[in-house]
N, C-alpha and C. Protein backbone atom coordinates (compact mmCIF):
# COMPACT_ATOMS: atom_id res chain seq x y z
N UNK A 1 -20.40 49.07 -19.58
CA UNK A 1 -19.90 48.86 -20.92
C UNK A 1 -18.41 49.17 -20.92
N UNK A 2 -17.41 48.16 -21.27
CA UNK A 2 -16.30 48.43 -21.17
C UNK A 2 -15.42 49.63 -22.48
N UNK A 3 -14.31 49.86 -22.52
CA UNK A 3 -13.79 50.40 -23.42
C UNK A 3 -13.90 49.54 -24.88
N UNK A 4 -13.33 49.03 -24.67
CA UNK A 4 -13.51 48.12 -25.70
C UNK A 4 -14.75 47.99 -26.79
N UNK A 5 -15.59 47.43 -25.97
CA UNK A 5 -17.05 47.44 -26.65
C UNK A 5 -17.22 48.86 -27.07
N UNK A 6 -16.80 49.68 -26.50
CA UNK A 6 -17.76 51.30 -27.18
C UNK A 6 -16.51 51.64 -28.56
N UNK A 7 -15.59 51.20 -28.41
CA UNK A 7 -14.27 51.67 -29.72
C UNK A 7 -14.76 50.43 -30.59
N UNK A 8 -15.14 49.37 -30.22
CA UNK A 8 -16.37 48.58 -31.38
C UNK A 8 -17.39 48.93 -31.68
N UNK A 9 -18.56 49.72 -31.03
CA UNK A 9 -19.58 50.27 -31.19
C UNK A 9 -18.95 51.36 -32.59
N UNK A 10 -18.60 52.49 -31.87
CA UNK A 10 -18.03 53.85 -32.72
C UNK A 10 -17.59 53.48 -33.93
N UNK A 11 -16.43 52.33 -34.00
CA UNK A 11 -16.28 51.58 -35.37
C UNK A 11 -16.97 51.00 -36.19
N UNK A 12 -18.39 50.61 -35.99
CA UNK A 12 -19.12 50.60 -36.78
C UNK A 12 -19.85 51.34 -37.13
N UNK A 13 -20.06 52.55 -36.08
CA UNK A 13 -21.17 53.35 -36.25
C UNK A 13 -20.57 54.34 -37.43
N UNK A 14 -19.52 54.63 -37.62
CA UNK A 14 -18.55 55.35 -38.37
C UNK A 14 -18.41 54.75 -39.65
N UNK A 15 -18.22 53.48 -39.83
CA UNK A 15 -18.91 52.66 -41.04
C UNK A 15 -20.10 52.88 -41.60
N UNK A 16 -21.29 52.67 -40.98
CA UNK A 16 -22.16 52.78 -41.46
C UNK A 16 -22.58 54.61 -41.80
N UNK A 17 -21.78 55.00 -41.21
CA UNK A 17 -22.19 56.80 -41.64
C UNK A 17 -21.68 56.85 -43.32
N UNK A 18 -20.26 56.65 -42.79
CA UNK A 18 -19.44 56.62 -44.63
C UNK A 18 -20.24 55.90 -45.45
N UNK A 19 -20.80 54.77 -45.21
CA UNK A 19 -21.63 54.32 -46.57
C UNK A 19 -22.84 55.05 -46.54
N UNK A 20 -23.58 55.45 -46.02
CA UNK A 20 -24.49 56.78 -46.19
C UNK A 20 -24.00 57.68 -46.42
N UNK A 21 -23.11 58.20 -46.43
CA UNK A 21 -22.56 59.55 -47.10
C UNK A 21 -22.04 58.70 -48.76
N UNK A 22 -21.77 58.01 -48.60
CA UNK A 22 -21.11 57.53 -50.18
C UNK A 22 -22.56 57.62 -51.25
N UNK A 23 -23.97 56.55 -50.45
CA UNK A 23 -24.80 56.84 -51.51
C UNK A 23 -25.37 58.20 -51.42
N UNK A 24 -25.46 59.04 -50.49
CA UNK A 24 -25.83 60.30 -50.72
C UNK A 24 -25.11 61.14 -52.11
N UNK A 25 -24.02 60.70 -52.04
CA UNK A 25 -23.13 61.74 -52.99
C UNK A 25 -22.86 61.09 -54.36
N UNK A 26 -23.52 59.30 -54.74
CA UNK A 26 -24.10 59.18 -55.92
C UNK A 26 -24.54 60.00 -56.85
N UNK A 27 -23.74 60.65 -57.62
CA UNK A 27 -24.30 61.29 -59.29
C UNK A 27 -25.56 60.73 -59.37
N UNK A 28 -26.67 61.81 -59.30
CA UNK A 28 -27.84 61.03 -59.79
C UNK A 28 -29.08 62.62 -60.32
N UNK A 29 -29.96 62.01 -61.31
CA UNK A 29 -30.70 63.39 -61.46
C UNK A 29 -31.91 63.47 -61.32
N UNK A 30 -32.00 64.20 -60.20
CA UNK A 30 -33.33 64.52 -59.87
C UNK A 30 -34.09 65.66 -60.49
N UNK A 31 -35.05 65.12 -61.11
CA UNK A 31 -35.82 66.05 -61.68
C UNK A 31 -37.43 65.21 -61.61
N UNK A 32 -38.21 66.34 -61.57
CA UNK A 32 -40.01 65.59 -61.55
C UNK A 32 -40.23 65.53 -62.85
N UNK A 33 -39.70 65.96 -63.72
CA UNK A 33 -40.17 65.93 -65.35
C UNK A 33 -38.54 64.80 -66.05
N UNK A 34 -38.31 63.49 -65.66
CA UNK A 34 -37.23 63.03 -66.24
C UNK A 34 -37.79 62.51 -67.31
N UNK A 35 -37.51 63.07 -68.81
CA UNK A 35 -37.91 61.97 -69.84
C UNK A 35 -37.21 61.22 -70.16
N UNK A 36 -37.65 60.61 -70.90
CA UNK A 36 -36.62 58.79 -71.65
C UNK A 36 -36.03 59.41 -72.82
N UNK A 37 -34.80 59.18 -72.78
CA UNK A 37 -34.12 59.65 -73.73
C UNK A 37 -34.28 58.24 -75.19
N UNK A 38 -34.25 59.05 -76.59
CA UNK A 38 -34.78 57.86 -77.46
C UNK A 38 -33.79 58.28 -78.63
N UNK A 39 -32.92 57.01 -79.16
CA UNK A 39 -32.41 56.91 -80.46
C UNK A 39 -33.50 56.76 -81.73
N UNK A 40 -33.31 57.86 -82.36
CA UNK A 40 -34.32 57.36 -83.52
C UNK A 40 -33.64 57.83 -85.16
N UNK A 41 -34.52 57.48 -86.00
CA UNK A 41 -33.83 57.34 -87.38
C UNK A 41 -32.58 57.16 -88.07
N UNK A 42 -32.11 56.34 -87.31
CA UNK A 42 -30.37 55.62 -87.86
C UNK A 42 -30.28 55.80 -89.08
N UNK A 43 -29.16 56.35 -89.91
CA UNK A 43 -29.22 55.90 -91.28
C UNK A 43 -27.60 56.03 -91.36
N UNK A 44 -27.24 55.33 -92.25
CA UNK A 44 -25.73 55.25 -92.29
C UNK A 44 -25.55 55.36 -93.96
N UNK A 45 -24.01 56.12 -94.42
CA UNK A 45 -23.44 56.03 -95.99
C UNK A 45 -22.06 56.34 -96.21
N UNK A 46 -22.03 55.20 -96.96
CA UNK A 46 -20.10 55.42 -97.39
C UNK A 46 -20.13 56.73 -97.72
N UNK A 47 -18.93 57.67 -97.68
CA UNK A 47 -18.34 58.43 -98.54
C UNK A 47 -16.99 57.96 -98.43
N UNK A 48 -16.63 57.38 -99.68
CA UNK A 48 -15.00 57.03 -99.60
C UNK A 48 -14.52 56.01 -98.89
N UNK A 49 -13.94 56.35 -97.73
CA UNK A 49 -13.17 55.33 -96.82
C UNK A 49 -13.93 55.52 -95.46
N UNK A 50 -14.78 56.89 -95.21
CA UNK A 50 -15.52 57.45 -94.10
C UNK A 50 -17.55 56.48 -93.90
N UNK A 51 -17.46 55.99 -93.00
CA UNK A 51 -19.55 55.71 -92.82
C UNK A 51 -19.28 57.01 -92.18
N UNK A 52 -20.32 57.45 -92.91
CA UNK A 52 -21.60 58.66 -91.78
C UNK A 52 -22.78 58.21 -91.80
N UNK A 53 -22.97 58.33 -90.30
CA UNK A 53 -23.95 57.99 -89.54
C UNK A 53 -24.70 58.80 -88.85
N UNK A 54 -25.95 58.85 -89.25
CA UNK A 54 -26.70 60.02 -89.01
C UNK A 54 -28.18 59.56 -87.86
N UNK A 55 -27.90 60.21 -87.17
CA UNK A 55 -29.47 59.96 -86.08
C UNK A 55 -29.71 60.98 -85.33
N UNK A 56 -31.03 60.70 -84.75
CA UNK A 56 -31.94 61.97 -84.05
C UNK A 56 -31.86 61.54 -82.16
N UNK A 57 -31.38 62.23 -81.87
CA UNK A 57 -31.75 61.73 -80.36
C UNK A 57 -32.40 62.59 -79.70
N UNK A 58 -33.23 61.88 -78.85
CA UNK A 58 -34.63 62.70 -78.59
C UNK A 58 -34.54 62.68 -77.10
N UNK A 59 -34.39 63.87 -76.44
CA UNK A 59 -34.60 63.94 -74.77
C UNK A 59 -34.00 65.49 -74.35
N UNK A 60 -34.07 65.80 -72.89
CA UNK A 60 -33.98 66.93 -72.44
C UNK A 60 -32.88 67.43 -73.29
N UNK A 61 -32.77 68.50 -73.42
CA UNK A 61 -31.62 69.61 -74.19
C UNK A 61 -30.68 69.92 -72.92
N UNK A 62 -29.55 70.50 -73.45
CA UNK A 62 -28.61 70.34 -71.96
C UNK A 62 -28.27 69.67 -71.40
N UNK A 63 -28.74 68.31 -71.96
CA UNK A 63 -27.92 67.38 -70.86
C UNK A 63 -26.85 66.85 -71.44
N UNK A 64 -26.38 65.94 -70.48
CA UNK A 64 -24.71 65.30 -71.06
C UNK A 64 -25.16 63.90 -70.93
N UNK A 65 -24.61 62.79 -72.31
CA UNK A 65 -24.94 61.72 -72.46
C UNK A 65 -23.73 60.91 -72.65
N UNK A 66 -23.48 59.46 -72.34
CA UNK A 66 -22.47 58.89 -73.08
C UNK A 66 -23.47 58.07 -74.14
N UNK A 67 -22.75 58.63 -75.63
CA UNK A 67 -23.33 57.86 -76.41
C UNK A 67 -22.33 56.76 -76.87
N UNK A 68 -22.74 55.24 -77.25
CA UNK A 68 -22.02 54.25 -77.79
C UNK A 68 -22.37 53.68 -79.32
N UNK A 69 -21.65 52.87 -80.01
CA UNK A 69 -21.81 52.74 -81.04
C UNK A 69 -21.42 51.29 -81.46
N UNK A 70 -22.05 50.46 -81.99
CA UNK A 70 -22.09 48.98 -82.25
C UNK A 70 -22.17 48.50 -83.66
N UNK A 71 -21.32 48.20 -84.23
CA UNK A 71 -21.93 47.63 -85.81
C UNK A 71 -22.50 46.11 -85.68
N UNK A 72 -23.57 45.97 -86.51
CA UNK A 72 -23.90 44.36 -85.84
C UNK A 72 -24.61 43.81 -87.56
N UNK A 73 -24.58 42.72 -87.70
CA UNK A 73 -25.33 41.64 -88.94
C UNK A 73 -26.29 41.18 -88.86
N UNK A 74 -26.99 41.35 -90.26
CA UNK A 74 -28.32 40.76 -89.60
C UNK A 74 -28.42 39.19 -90.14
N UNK A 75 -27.09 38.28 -90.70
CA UNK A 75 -27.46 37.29 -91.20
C UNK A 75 -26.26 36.45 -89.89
N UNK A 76 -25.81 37.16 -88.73
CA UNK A 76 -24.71 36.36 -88.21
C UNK A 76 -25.27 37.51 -86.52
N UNK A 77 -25.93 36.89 -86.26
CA UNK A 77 -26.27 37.59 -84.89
C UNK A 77 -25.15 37.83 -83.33
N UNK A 78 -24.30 36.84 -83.93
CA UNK A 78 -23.45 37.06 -82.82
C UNK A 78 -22.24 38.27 -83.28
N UNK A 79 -22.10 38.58 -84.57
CA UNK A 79 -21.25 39.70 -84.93
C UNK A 79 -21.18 40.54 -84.34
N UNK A 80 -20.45 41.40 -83.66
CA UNK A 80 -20.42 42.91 -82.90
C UNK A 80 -19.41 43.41 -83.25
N UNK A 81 -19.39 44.65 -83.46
CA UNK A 81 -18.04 45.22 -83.85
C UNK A 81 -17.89 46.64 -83.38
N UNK A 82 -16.94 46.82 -82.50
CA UNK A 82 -17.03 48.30 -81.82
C UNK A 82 -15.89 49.15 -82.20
N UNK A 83 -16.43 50.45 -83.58
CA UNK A 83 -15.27 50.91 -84.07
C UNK A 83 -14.75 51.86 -83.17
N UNK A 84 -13.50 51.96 -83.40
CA UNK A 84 -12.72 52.70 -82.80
C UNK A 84 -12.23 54.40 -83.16
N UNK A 85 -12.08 54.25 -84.44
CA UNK A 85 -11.53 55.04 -84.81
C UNK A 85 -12.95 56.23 -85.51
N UNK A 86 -13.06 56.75 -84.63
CA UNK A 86 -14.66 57.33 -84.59
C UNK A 86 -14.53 59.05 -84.42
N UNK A 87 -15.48 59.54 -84.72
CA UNK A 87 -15.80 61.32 -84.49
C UNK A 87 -17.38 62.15 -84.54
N UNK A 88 -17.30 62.87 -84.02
CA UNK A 88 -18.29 63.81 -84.11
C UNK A 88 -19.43 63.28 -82.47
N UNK A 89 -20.75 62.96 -82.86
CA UNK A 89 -21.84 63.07 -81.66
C UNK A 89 -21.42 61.89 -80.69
N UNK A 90 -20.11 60.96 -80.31
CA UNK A 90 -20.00 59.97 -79.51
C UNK A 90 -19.04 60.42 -78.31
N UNK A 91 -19.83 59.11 -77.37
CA UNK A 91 -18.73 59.49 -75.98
C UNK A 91 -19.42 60.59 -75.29
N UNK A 92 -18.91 61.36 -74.64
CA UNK A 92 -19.64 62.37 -73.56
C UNK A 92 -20.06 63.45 -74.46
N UNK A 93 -21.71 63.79 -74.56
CA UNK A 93 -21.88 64.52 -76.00
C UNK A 93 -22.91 64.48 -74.52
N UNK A 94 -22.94 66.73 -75.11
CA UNK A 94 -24.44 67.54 -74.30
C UNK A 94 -25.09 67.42 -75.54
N UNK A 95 -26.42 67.19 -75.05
CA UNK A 95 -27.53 67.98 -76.07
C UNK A 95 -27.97 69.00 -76.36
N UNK A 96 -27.46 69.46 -77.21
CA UNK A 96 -27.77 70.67 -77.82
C UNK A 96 -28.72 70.64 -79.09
N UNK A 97 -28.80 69.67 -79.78
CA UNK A 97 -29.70 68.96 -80.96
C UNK A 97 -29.98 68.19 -81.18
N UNK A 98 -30.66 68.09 -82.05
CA UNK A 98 -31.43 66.70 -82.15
C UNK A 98 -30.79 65.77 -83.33
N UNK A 99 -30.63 66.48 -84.33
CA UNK A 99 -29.79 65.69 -85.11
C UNK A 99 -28.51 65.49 -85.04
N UNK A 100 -27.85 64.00 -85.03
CA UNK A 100 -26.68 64.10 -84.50
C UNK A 100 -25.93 63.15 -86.00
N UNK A 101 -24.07 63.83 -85.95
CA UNK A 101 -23.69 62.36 -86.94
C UNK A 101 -22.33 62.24 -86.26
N UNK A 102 -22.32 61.04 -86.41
CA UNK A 102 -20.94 59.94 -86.14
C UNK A 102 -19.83 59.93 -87.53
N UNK A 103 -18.98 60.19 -87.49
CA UNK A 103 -18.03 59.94 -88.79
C UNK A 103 -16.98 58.82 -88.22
N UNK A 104 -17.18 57.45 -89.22
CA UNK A 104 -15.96 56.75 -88.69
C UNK A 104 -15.29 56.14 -90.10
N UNK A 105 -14.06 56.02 -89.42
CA UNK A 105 -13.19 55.92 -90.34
C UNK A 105 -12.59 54.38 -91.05
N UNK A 106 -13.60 54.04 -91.87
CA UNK A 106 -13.16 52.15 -91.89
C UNK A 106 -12.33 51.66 -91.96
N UNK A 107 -11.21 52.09 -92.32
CA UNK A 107 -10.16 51.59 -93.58
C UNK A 107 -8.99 51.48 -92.14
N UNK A 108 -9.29 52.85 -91.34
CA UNK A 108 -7.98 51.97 -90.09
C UNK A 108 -8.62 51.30 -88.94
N UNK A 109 -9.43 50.94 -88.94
CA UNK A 109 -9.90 49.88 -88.20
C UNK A 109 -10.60 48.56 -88.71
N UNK A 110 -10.51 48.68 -90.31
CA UNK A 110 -10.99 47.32 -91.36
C UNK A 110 -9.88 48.01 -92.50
N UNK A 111 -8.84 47.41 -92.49
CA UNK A 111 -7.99 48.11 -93.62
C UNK A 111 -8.44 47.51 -94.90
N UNK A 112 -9.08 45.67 -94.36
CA UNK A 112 -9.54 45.13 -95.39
C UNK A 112 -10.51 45.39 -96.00
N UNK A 113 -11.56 46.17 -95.34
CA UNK A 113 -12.78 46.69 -95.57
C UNK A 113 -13.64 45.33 -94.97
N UNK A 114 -15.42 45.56 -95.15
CA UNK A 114 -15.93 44.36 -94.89
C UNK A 114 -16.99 44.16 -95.68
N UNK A 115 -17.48 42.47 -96.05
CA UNK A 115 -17.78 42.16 -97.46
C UNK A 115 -19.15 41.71 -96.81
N UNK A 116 -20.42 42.03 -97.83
CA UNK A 116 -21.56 41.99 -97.60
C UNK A 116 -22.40 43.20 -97.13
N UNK A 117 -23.73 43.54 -97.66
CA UNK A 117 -24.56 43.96 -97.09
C UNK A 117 -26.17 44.13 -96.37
N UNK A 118 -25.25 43.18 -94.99
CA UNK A 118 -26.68 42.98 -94.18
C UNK A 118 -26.09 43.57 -92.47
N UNK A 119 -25.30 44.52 -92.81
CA UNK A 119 -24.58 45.77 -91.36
C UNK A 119 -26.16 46.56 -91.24
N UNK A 120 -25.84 46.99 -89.97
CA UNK A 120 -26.18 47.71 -89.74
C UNK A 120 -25.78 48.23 -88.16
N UNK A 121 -25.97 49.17 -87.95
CA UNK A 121 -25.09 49.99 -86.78
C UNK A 121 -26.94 50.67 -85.41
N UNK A 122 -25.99 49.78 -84.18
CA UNK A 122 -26.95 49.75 -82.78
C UNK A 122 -26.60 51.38 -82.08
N UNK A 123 -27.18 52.15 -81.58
CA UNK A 123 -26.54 53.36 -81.05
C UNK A 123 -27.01 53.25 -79.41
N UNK A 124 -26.26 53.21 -78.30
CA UNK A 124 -26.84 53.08 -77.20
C UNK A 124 -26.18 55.05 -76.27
N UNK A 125 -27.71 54.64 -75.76
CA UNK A 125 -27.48 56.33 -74.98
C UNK A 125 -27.59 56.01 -73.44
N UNK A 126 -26.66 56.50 -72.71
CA UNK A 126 -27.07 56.72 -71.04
C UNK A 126 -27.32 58.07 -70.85
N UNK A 127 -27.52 58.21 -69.65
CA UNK A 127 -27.28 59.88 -68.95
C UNK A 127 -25.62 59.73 -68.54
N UNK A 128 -25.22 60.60 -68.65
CA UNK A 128 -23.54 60.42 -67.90
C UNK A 128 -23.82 60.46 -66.36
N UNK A 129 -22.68 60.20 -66.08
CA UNK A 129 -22.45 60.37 -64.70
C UNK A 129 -23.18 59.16 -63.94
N UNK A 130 -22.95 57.85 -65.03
CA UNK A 130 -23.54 56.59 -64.35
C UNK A 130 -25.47 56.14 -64.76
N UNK A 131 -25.74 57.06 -65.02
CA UNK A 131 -27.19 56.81 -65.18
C UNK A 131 -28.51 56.73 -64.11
N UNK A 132 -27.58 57.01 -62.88
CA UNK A 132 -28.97 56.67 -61.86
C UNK A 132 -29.97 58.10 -62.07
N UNK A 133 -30.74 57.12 -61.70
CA UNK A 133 -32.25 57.92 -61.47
C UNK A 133 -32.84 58.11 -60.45
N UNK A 134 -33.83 58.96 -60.18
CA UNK A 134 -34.38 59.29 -59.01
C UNK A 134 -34.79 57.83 -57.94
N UNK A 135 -35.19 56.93 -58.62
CA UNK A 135 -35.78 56.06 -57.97
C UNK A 135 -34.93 55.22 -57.38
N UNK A 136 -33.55 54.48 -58.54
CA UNK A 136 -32.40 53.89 -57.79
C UNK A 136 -31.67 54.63 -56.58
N UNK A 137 -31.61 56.14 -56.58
CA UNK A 137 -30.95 56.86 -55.49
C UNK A 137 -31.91 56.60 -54.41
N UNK A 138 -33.07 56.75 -53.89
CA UNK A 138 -34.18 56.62 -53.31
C UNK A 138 -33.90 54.48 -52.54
N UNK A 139 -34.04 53.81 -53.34
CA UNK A 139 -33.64 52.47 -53.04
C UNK A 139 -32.00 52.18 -52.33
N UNK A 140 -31.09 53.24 -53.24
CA UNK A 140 -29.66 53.14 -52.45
C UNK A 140 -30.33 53.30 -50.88
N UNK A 141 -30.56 54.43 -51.02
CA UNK A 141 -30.59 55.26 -49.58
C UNK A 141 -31.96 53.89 -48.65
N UNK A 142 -32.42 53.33 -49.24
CA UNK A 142 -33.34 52.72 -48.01
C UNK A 142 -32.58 51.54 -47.87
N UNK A 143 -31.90 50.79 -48.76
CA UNK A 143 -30.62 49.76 -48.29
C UNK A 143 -30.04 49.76 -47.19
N UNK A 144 -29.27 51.25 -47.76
CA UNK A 144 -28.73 51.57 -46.57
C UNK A 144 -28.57 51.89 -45.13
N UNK A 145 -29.93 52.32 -45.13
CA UNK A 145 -30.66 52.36 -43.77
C UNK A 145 -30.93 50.73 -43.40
N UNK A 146 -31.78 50.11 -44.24
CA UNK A 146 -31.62 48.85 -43.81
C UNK A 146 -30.26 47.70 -42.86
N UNK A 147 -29.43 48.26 -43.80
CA UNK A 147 -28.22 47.74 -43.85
C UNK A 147 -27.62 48.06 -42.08
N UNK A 148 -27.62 49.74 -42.15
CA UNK A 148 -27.12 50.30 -41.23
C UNK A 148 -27.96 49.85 -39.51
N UNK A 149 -28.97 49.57 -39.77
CA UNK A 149 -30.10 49.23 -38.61
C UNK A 149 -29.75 47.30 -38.16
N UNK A 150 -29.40 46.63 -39.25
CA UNK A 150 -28.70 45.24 -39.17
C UNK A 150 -27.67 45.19 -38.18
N UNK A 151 -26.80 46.23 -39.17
CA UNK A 151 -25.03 46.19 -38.11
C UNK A 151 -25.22 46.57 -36.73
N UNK A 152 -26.30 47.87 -36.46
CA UNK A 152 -26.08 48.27 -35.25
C UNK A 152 -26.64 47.21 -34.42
N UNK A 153 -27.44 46.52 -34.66
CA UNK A 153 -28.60 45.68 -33.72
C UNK A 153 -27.77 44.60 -33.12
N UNK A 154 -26.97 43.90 -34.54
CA UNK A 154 -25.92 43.01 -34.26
C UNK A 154 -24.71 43.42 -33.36
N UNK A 155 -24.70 44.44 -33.36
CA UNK A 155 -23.73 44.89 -32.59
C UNK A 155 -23.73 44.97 -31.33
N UNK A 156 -25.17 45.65 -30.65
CA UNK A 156 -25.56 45.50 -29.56
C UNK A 156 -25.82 44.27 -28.83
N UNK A 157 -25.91 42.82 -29.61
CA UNK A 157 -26.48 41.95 -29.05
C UNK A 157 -25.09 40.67 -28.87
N UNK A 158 -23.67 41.42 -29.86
CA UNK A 158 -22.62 40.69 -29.78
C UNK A 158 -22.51 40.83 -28.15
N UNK A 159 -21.77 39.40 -27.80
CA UNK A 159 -21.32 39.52 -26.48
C UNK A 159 -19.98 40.01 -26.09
N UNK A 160 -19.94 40.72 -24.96
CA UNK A 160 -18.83 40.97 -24.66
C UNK A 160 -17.54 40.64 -24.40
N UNK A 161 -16.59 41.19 -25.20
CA UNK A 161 -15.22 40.69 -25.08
C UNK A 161 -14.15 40.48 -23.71
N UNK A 162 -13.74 39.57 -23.06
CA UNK A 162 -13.10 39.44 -21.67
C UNK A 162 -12.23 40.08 -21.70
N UNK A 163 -12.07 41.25 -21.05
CA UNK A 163 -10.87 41.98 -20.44
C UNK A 163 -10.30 41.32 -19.46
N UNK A 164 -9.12 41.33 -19.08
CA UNK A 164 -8.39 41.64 -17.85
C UNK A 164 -7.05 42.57 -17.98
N UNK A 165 -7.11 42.34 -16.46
CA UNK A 165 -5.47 43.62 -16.87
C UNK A 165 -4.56 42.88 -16.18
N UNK A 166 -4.86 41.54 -15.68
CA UNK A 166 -3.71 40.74 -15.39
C UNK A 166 -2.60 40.01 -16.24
N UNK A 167 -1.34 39.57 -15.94
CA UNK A 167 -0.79 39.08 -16.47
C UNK A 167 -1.02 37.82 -16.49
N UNK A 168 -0.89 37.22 -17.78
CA UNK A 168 -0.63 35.67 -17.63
C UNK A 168 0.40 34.87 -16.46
N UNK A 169 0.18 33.82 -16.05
CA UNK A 169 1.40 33.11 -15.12
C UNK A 169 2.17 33.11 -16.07
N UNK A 170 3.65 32.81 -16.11
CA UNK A 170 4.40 32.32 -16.60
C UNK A 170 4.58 30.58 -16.49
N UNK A 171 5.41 29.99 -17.35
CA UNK A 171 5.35 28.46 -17.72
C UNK A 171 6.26 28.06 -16.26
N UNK A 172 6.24 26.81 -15.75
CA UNK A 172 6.92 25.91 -15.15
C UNK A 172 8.33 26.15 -15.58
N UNK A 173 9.27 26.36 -14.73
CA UNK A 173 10.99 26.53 -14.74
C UNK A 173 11.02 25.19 -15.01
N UNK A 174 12.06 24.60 -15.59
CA UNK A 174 12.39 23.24 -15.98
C UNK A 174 13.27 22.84 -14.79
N UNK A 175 13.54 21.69 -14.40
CA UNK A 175 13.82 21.81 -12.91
C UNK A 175 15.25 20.26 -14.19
N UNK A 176 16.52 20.39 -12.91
CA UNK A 176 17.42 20.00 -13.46
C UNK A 176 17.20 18.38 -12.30
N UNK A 177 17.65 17.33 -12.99
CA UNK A 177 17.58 16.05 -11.87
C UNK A 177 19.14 15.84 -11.17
């Protein structure tokens, strides 16, 4: 086995380690008791220029969630509207309770306000830190092995690259008539 081939070997083998160490160190939460985290009883009310928005979110205590927030119509389905100018249970929020409220502020992000009432507001919850779960970390990691057992095999069966340590001839001198 020449030099060559083994500083190709090592170069991949060193590849395929780093991407096993990358999904190893995937944010992910392992626990045997993971429950489903659940948005429940939405209710929303003007005060003034402020919606408060009030809901229950239901799942382990202690944990850290990104929560999101959607206003949507129920007579124009493609409407979405993602306020901005927002406070209180959104974005990276631990659980500490169950009842949670959103305060947002209409008037600087609809100065015009908005006309009709058929709103209503979508609340979406992850786990932070990406959301994986026991089972996607479990599938990373057998990919990867997969993956890693491909490259090496291919690797072994590439053919070998021609060394020499000679010099090339040089070209024909141009000869004068």
């Amino acid at each position: 086995m020449s030099i060559l081939r083994l500083s190709r070997h090592s170069r991949m083998a060193s590849t395929v380690m780093i991407a096993l160490i990358l999904f190893m160190i995937v944010p992910s939460r392992v626990s045997a008791d993971d429950e489903p985290v659940a948005v429940k009883n939405i209710k929303w009310v003007l005060r003034r220029n402020t919606v408060v928005i009030t809901y229950e979110l239901q799942g382990p205590l202690n944990e850290s969630y990104e929560i999101g927030l959607t206003l949507l119509r129920e007579s124009n389905a493609s409407f979405q509207f993602v306020p901005k100018s927002v406070s209180g249970d959104i974005g990276s929020v631990e659980l500490v309770k169950s009842d949670c409220e959103i305060r947002w502020d209409l008037t600087k992000d609809v100065p015009s306000g908005l006309k009709g009432e058929d709103f209503y507001f979508e609340i979406t919850v992850t786990p932070a830190g990406g959301g994986w779960g026991t089972a996607a970390t479990i599938m990373a990691l057998i990919g990867a092995g997969i993956v890693a057992i491909v490259v090496l095999r291919f690797a072994e069966k590439a053919p070998p690259e021609e060394t020499t340590t000679a010099l090339p001839v040089p070209p024909p001198r141009p000869t004068v008539p």
